[in-house]
PDB file of N, CA and C in Angstrom:
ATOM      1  N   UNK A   1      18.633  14.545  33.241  1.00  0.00           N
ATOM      2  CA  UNK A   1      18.569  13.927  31.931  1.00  0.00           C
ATOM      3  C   UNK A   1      17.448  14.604  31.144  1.00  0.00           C
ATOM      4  N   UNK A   2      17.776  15.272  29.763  1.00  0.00           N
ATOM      5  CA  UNK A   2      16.753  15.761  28.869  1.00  0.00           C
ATOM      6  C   UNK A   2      16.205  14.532  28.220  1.00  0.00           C
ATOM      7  N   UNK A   3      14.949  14.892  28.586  1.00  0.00           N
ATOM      8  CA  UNK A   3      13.698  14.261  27.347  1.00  0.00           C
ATOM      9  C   UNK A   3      13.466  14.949  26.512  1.00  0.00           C
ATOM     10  N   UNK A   4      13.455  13.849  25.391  1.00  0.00           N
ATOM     11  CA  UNK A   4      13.288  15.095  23.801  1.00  0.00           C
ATOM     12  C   UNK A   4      11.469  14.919  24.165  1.00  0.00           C
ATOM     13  N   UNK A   5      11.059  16.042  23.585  1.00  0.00           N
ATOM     14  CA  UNK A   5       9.806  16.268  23.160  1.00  0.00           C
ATOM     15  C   UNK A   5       9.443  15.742  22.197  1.00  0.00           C
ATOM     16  N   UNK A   6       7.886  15.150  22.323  1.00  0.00           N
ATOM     17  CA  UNK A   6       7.223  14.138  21.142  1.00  0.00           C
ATOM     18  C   UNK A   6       6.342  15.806  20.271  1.00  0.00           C
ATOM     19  N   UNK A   7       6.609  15.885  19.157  1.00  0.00           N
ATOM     20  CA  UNK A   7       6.471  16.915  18.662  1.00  0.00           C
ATOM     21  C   UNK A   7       5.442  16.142  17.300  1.00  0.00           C
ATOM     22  N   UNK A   8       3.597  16.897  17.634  1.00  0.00           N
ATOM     23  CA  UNK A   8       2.678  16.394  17.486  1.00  0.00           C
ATOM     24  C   UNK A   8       2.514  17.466  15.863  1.00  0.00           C
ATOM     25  N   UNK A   9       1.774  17.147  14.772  1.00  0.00           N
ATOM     26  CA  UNK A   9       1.496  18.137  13.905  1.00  0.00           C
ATOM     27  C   UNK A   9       0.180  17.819  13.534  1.00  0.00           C
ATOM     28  N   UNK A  10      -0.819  19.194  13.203  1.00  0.00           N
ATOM     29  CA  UNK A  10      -2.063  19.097  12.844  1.00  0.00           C
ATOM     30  C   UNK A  10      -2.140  19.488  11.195  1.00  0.00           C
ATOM     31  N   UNK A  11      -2.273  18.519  10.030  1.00  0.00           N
ATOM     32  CA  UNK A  11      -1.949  19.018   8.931  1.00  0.00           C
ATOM     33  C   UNK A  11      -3.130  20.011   8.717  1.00  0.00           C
ATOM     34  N   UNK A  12      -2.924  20.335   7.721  1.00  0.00           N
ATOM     35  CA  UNK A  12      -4.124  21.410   6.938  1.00  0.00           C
ATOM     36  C   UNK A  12      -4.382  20.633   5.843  1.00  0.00           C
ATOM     37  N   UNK A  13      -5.689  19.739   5.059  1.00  0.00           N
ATOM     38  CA  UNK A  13      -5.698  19.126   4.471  1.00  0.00           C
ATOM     39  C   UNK A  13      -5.662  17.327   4.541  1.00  0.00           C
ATOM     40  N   UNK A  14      -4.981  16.843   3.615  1.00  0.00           N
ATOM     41  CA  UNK A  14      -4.793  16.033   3.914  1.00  0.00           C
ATOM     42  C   UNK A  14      -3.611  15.265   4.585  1.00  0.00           C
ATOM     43  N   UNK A  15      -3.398  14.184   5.233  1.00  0.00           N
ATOM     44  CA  UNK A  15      -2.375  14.382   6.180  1.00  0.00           C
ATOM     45  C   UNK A  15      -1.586  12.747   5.436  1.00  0.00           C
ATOM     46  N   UNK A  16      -0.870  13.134   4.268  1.00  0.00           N
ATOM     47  CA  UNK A  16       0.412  11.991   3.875  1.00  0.00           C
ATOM     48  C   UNK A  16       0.810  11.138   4.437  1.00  0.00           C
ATOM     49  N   UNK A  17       1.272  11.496   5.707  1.00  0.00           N
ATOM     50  CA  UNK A  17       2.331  10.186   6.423  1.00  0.00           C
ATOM     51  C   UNK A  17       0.895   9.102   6.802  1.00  0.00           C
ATOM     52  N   UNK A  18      -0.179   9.681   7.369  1.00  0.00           N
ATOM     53  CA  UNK A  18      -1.238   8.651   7.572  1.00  0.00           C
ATOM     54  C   UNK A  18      -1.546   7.634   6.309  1.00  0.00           C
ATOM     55  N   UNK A  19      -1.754   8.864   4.731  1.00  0.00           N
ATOM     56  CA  UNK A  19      -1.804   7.453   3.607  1.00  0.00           C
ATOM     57  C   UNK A  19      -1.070   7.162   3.242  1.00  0.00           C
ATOM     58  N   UNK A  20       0.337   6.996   3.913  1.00  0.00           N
ATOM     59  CA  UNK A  20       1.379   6.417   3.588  1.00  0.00           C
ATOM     60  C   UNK A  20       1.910   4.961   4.066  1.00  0.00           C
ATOM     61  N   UNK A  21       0.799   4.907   5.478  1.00  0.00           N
ATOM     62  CA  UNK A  21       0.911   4.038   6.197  1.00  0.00           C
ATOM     63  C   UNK A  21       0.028   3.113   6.031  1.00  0.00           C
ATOM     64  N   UNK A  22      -1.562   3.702   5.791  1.00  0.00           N
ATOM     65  CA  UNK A  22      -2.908   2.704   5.283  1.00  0.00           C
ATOM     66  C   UNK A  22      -1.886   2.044   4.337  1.00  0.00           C
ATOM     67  N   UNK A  23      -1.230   2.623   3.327  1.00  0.00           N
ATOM     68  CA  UNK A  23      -1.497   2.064   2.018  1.00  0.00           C
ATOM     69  C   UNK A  23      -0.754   1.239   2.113  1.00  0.00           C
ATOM     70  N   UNK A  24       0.106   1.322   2.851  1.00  0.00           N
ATOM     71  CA  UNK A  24       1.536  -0.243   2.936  1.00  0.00           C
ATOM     72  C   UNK A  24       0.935  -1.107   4.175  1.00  0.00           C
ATOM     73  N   UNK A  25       0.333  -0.600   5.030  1.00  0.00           N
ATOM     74  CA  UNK A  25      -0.623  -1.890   5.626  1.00  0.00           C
ATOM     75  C   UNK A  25      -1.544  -2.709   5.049  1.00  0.00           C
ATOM     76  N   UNK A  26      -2.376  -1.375   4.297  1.00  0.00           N
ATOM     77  CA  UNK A  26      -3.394  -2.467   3.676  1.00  0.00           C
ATOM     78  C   UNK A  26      -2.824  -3.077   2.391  1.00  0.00           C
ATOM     79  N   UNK A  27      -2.383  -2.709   1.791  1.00  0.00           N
ATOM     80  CA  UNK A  27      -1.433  -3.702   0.570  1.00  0.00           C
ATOM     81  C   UNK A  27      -0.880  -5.129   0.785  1.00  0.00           C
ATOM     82  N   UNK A  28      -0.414  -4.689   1.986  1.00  0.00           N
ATOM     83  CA  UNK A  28       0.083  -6.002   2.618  1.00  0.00           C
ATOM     84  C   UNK A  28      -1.054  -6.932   3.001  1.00  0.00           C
ATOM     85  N   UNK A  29      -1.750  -6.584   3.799  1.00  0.00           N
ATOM     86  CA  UNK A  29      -2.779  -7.294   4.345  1.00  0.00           C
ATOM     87  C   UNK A  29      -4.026  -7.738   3.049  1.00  0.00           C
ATOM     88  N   UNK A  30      -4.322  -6.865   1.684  1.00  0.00           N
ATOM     89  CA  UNK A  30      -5.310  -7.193   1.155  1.00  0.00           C
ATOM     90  C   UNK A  30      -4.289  -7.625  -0.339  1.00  0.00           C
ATOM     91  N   UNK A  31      -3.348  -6.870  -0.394  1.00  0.00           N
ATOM     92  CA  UNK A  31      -2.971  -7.425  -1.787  1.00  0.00           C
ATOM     93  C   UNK A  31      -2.157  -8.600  -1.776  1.00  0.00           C
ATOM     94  N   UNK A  32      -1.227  -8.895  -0.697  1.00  0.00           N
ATOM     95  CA  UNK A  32      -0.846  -9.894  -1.054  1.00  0.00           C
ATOM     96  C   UNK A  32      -1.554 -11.317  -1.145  1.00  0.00           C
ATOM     97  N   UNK A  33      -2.986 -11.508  -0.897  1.00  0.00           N
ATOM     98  CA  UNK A  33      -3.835 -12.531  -1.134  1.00  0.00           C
ATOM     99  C   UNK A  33      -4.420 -12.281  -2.740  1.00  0.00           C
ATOM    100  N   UNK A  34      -4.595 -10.931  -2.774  1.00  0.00           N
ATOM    101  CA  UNK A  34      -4.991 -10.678  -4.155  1.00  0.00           C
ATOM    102  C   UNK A  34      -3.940 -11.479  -5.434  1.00  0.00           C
ATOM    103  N   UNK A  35      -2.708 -11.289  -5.130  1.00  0.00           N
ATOM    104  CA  UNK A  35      -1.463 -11.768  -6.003  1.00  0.00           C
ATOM    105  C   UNK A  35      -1.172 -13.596  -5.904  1.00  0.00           C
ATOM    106  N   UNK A  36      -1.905 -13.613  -4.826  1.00  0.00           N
ATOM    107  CA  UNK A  36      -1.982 -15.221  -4.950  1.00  0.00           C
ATOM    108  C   UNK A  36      -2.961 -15.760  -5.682  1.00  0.00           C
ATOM    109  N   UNK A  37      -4.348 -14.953  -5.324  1.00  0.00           N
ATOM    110  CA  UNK A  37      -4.989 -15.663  -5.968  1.00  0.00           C
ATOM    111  C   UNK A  37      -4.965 -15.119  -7.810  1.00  0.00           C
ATOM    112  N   UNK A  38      -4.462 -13.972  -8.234  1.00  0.00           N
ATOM    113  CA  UNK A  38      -4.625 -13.809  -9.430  1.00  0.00           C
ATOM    114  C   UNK A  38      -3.375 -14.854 -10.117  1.00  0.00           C
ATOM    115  N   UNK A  39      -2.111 -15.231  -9.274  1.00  0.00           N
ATOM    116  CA  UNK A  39      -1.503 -16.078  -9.646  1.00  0.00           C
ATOM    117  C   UNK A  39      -1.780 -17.650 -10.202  1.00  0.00           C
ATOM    118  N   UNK A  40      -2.897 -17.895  -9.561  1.00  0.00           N
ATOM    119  CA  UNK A  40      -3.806 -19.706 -10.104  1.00  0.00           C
ATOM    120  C   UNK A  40      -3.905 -19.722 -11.341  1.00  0.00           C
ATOM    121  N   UNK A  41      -4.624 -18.097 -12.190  1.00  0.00           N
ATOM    122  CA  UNK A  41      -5.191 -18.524 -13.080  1.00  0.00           C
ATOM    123  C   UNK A  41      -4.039 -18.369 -14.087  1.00  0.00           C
ATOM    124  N   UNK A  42      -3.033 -17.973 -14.075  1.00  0.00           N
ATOM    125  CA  UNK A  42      -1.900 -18.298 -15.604  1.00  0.00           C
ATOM    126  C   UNK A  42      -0.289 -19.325 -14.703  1.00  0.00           C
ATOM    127  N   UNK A  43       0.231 -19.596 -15.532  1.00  0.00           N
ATOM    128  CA  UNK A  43       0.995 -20.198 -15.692  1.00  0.00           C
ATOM    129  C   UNK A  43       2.507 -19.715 -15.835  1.00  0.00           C
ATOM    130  N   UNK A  44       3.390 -20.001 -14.583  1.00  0.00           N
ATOM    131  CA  UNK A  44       4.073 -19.315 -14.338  1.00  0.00           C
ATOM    132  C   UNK A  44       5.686 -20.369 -14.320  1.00  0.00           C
ATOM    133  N   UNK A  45       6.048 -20.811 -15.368  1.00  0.00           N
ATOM    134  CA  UNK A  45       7.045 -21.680 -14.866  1.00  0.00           C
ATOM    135  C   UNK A  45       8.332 -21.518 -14.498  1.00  0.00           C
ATOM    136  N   UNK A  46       8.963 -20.556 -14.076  1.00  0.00           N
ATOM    137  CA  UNK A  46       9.922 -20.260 -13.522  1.00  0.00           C
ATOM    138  C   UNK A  46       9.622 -19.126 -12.636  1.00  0.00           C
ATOM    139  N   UNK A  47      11.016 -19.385 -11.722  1.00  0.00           N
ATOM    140  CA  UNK A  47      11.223 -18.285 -10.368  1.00  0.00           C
ATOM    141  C   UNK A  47      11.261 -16.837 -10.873  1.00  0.00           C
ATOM    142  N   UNK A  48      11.559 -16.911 -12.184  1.00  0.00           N
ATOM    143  CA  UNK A  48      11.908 -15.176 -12.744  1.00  0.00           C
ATOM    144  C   UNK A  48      10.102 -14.709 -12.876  1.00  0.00           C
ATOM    145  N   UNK A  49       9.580 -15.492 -13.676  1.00  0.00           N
ATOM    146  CA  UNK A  49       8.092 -15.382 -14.131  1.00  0.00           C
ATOM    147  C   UNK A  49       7.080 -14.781 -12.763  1.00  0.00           C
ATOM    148  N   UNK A  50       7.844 -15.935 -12.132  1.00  0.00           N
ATOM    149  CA  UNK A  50       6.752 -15.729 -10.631  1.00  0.00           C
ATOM    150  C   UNK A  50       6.935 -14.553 -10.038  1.00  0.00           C
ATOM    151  N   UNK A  51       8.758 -14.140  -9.611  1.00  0.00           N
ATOM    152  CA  UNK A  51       8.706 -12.536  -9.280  1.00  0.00           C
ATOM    153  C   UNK A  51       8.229 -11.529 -10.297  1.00  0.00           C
ATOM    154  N   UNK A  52       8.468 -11.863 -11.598  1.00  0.00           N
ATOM    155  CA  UNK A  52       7.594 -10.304 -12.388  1.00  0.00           C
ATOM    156  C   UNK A  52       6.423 -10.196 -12.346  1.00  0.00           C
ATOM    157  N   UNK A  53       5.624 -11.386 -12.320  1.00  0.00           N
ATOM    158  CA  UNK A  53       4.230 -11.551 -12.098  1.00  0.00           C
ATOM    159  C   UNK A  53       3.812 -10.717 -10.928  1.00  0.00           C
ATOM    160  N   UNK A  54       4.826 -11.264  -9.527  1.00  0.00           N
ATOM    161  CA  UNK A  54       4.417 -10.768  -8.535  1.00  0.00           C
ATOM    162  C   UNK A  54       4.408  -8.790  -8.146  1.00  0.00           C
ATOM    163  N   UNK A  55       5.616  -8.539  -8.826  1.00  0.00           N
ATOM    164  CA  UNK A  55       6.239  -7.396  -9.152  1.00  0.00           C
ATOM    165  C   UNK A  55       5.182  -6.623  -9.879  1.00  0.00           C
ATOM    166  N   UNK A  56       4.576  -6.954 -11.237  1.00  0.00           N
ATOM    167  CA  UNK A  56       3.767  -6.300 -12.037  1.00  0.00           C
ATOM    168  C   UNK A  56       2.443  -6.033 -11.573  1.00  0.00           C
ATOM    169  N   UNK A  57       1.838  -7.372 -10.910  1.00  0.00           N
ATOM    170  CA  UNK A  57       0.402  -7.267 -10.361  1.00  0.00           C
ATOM    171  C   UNK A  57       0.691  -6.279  -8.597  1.00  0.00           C
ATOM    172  N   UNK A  58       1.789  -6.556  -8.115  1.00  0.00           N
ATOM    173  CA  UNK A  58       1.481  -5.649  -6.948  1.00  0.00           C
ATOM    174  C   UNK A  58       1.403  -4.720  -7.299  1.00  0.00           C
ATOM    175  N   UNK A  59       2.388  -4.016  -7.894  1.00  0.00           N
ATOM    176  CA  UNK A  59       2.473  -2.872  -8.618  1.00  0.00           C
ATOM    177  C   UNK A  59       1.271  -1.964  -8.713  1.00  0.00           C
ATOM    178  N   UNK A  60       0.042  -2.790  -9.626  1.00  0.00           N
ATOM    179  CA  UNK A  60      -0.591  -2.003  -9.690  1.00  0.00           C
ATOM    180  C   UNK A  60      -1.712  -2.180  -8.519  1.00  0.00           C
ATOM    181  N   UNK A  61      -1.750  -3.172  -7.590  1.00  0.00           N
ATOM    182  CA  UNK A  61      -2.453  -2.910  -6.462  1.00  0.00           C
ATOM    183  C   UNK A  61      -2.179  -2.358  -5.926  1.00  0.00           C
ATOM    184  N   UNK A  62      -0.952  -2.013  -5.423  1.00  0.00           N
ATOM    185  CA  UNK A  62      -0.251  -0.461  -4.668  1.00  0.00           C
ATOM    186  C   UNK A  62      -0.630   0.446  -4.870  1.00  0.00           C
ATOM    187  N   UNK A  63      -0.894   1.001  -6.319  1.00  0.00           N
ATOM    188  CA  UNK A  63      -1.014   2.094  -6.684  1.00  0.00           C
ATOM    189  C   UNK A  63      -2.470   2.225  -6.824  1.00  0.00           C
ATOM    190  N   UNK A  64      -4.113   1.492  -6.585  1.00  0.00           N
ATOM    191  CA  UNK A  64      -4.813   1.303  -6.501  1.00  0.00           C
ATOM    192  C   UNK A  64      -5.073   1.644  -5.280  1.00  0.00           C
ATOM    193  N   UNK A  65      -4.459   1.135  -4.629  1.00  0.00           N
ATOM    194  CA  UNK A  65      -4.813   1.362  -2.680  1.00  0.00           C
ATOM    195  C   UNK A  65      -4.539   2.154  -3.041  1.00  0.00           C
ATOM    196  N   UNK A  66      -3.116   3.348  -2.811  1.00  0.00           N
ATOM    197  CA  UNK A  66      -2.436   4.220  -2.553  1.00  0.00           C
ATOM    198  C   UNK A  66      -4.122   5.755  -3.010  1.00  0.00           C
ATOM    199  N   UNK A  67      -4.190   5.384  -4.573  1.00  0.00           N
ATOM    200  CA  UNK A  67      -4.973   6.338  -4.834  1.00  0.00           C
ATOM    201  C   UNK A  67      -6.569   6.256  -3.993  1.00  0.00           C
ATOM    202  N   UNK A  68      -7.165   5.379  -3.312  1.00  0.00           N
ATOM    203  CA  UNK A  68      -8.325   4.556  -2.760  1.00  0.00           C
ATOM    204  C   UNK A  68      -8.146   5.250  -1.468  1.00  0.00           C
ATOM    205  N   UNK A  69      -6.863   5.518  -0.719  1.00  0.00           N
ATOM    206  CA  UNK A  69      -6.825   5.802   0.720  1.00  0.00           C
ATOM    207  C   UNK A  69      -6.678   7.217   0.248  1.00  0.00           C
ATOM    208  N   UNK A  70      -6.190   7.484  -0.955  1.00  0.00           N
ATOM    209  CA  UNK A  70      -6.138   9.170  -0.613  1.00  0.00           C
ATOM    210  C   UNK A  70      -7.220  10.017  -0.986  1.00  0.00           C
ATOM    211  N   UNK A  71      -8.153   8.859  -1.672  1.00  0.00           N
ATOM    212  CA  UNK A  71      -9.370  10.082  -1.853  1.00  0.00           C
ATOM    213  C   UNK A  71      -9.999   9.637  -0.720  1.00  0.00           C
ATOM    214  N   UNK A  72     -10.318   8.796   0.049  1.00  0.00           N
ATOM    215  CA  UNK A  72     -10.761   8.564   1.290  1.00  0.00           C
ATOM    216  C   UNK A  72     -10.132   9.628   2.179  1.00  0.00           C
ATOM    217  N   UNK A  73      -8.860  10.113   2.353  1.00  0.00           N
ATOM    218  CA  UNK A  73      -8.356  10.825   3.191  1.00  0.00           C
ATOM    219  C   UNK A  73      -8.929  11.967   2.825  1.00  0.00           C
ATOM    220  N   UNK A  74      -8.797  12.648   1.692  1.00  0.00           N
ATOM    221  CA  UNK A  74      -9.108  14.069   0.961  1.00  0.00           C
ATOM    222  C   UNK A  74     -10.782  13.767   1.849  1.00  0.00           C
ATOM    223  N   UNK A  75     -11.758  13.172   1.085  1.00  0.00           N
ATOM    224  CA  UNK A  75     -12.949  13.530   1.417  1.00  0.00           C
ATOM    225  C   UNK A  75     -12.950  13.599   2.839  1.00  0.00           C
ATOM    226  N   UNK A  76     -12.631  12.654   4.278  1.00  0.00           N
ATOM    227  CA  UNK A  76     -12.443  12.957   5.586  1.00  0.00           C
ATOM    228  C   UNK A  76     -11.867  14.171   5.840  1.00  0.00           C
ATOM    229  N   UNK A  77     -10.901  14.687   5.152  1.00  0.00           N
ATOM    230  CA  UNK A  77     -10.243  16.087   5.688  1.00  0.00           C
ATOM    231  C   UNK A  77     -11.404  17.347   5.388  1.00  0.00           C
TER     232      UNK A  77
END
């Protein structure tokens, strides 16, 4: 029986798939408390309101991490 080979890569630079992974862990883990709590302070009365709210503010916490882990990555590399 062939075993496939675990086929390892050393980037040059910075290495993507790693801040690809911080950034949807930690999003999860730090933004979705962030979206709750920025949710208290306005007023949201319907289910549509609440997903765009949720939609708009992750949005830009995603893209906050995303850029946060990659200059963290750049300067480590």
């Amino acid at each position: 029986m062939d075993v496939p080979t675990v086929e390892k890569t050393d980037p040059d630079g910075v290495d993507f798939g790693w801040v690809m992974q911080v950034t949807f862990v930690t999003t999860i883990l730090v933004g979705s408390p962030l979206v709750v709590l920025a949710s208290t302070a306005v007023t949201l009365q319907t289910w549509t309101a609440r997903a765009m709210f949720a939609v708009r503010v992750g949005a830009l916490i995603w893209f906050l991490t995303a850029v946060c882990v990659y200059l963290y990555a750049r300067y480590r590399a």
